[in-house]
Protein backbone atom coordinates (compact mmCIF):
# COMPACT_ATOMS: atom_id res chain seq x y z
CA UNK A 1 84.69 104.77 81.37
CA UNK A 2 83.60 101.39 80.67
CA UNK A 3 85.90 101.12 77.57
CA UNK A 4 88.56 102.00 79.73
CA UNK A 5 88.02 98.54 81.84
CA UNK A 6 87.74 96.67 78.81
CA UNK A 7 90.75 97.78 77.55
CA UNK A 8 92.46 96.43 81.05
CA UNK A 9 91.14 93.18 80.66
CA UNK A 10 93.47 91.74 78.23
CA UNK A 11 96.41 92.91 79.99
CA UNK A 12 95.47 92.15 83.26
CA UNK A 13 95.12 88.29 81.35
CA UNK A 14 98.48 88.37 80.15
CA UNK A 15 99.71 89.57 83.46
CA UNK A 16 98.20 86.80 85.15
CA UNK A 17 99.93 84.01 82.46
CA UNK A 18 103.43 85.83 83.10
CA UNK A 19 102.89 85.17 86.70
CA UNK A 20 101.82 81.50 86.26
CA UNK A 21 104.66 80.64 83.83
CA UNK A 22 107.84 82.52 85.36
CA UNK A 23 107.66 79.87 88.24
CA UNK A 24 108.49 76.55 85.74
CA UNK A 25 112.39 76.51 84.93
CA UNK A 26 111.82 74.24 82.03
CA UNK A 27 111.93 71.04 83.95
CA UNK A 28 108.22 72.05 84.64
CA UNK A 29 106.91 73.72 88.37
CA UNK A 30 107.15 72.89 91.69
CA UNK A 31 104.86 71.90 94.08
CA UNK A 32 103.89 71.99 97.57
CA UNK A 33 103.79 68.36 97.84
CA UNK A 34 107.98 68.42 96.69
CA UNK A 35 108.73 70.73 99.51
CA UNK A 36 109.70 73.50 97.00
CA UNK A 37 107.90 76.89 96.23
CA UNK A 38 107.58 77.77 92.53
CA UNK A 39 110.20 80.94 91.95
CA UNK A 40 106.79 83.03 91.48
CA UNK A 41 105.32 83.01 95.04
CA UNK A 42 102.05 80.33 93.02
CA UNK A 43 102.18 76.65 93.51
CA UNK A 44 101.35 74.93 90.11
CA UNK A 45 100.06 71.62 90.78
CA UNK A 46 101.42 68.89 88.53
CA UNK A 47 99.33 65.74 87.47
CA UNK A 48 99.91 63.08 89.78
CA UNK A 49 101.89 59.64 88.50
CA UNK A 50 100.05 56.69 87.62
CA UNK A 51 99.94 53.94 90.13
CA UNK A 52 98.88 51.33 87.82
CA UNK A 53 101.50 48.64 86.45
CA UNK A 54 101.99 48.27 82.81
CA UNK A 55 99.21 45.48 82.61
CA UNK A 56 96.36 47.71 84.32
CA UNK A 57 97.24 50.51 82.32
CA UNK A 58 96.75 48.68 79.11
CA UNK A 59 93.77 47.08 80.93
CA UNK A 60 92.32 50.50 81.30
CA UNK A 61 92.51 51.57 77.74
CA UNK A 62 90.96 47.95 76.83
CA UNK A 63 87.83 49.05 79.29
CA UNK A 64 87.45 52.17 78.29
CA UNK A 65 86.94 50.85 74.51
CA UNK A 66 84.89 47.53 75.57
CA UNK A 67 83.97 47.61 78.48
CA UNK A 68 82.98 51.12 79.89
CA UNK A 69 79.48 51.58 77.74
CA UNK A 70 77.71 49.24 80.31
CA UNK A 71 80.02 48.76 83.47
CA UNK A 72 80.67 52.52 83.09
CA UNK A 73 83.73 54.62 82.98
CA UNK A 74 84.40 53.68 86.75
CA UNK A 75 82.71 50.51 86.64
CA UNK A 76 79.61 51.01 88.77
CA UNK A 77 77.63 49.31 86.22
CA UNK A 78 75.89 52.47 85.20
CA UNK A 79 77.45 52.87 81.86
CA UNK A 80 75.63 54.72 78.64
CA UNK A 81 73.95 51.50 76.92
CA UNK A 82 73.15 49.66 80.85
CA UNK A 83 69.85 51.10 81.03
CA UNK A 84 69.30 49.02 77.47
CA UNK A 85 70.10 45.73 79.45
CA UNK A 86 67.43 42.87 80.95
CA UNK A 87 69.84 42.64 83.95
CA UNK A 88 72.37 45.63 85.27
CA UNK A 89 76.03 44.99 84.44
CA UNK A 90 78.33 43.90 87.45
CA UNK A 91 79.43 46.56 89.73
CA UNK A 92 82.97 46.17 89.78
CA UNK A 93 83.58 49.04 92.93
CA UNK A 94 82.12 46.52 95.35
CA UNK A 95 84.45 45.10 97.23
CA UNK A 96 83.14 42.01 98.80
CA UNK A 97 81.45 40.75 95.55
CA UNK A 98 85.00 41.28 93.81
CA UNK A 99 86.81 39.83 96.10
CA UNK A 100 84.50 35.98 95.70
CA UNK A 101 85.21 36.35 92.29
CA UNK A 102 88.85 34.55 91.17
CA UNK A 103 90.94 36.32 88.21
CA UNK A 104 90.33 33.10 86.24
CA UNK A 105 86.38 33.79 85.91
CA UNK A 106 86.93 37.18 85.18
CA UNK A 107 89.05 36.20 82.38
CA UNK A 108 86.49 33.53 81.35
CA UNK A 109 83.48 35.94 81.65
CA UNK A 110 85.52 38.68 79.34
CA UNK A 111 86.66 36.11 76.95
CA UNK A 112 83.80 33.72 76.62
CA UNK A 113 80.99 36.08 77.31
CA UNK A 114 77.94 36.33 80.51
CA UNK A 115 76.11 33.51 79.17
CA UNK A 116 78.98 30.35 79.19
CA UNK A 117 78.76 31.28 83.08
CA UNK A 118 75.15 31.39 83.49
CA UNK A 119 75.19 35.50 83.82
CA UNK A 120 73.34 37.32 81.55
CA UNK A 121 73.87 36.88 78.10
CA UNK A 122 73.98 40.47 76.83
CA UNK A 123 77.53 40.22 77.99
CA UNK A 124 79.09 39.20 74.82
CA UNK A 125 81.99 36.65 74.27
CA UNK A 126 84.92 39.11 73.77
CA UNK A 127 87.16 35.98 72.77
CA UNK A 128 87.21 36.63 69.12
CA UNK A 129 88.48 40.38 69.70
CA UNK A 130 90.65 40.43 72.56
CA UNK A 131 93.41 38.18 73.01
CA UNK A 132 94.11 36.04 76.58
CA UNK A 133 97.08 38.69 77.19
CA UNK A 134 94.48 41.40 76.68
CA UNK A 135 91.82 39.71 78.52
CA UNK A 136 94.38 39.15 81.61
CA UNK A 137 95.20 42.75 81.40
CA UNK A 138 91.51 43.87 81.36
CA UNK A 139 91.04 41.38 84.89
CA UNK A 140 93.95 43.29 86.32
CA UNK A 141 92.36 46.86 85.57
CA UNK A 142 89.02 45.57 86.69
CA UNK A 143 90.65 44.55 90.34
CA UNK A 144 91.93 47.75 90.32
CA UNK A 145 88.11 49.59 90.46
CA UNK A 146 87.32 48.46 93.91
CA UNK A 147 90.44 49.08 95.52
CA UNK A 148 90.28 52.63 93.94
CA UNK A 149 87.00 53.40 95.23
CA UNK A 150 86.71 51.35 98.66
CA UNK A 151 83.05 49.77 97.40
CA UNK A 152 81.07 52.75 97.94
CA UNK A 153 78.03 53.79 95.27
């Protein structure tokens, strides 16, 4: 009896995929959100569109290489290598600390490093690697972490 159920197991799988899939018409499925009910009776969620511009989107990718092993992949400062650091890196979620800082000291901080602003200097100078295009699409990213996640810890 139990190698009966086994057996069903696969096709009940397959059945399942055939459901999913005969909703999307090749122009991928419809959501709830688009008023529309997929043809199958199952709402497929799609991933949702970026709201970044251009710059914070390449600003992202430039964090997650540089910047995310100490600020942290959502900047909290509680990235892999912070708990190696003297002094925590900067919390970038927190609104009102953000918000005294100008873009122009970001961009110094990134390109010159924590030390030419009297911050800590395990921040290194990034100025040799990134370029001041880069660095001003890494400030625009980073202003985009405490909108995103309204300060909280």
């Amino acid at each position: 009896m139990v190698g009966y159920w086994r057996s069903l197991i696969p096709a009940v799988g397959i059945l399942c995929l055939l459901l999913v899939f005969s909703g999307q018409n090749g122009q991928g499925s419809q959501t709830a959100s688009e008023g529309h009910p997929a043809s199958s009776g199952f709402l497929i969620p799609q991933k949702p569109k970026s709201m970044l511009t251009p710059a914070e989107q390449k600003g992202r990718a430039l964090f997650a290489y540089y910047c995310a092993i100490c600020h942290g992949k959502t900047g909290k400062g509680n990235g892999f290598n912070s708990y190696n650091l003297s002094k925590p890196p900067r919390n970038f979620t927190e609104n009102a600390q953000m918000a005294s800082l100008s873009d122009s000291r970001i961009k110094r901080a990134i390109l010159a490093g924590g030390a030419a602003l009297g911050l800590s200097p395990q921040m290194p100078p990034w100025g040799g690697v990134l370029t001041e295009r880069q660095a001003s699409d890494l400030t625009a990213f980073i202003r985009t972490l405490a909108k995103q996640d309204g300060g909280k810890k």
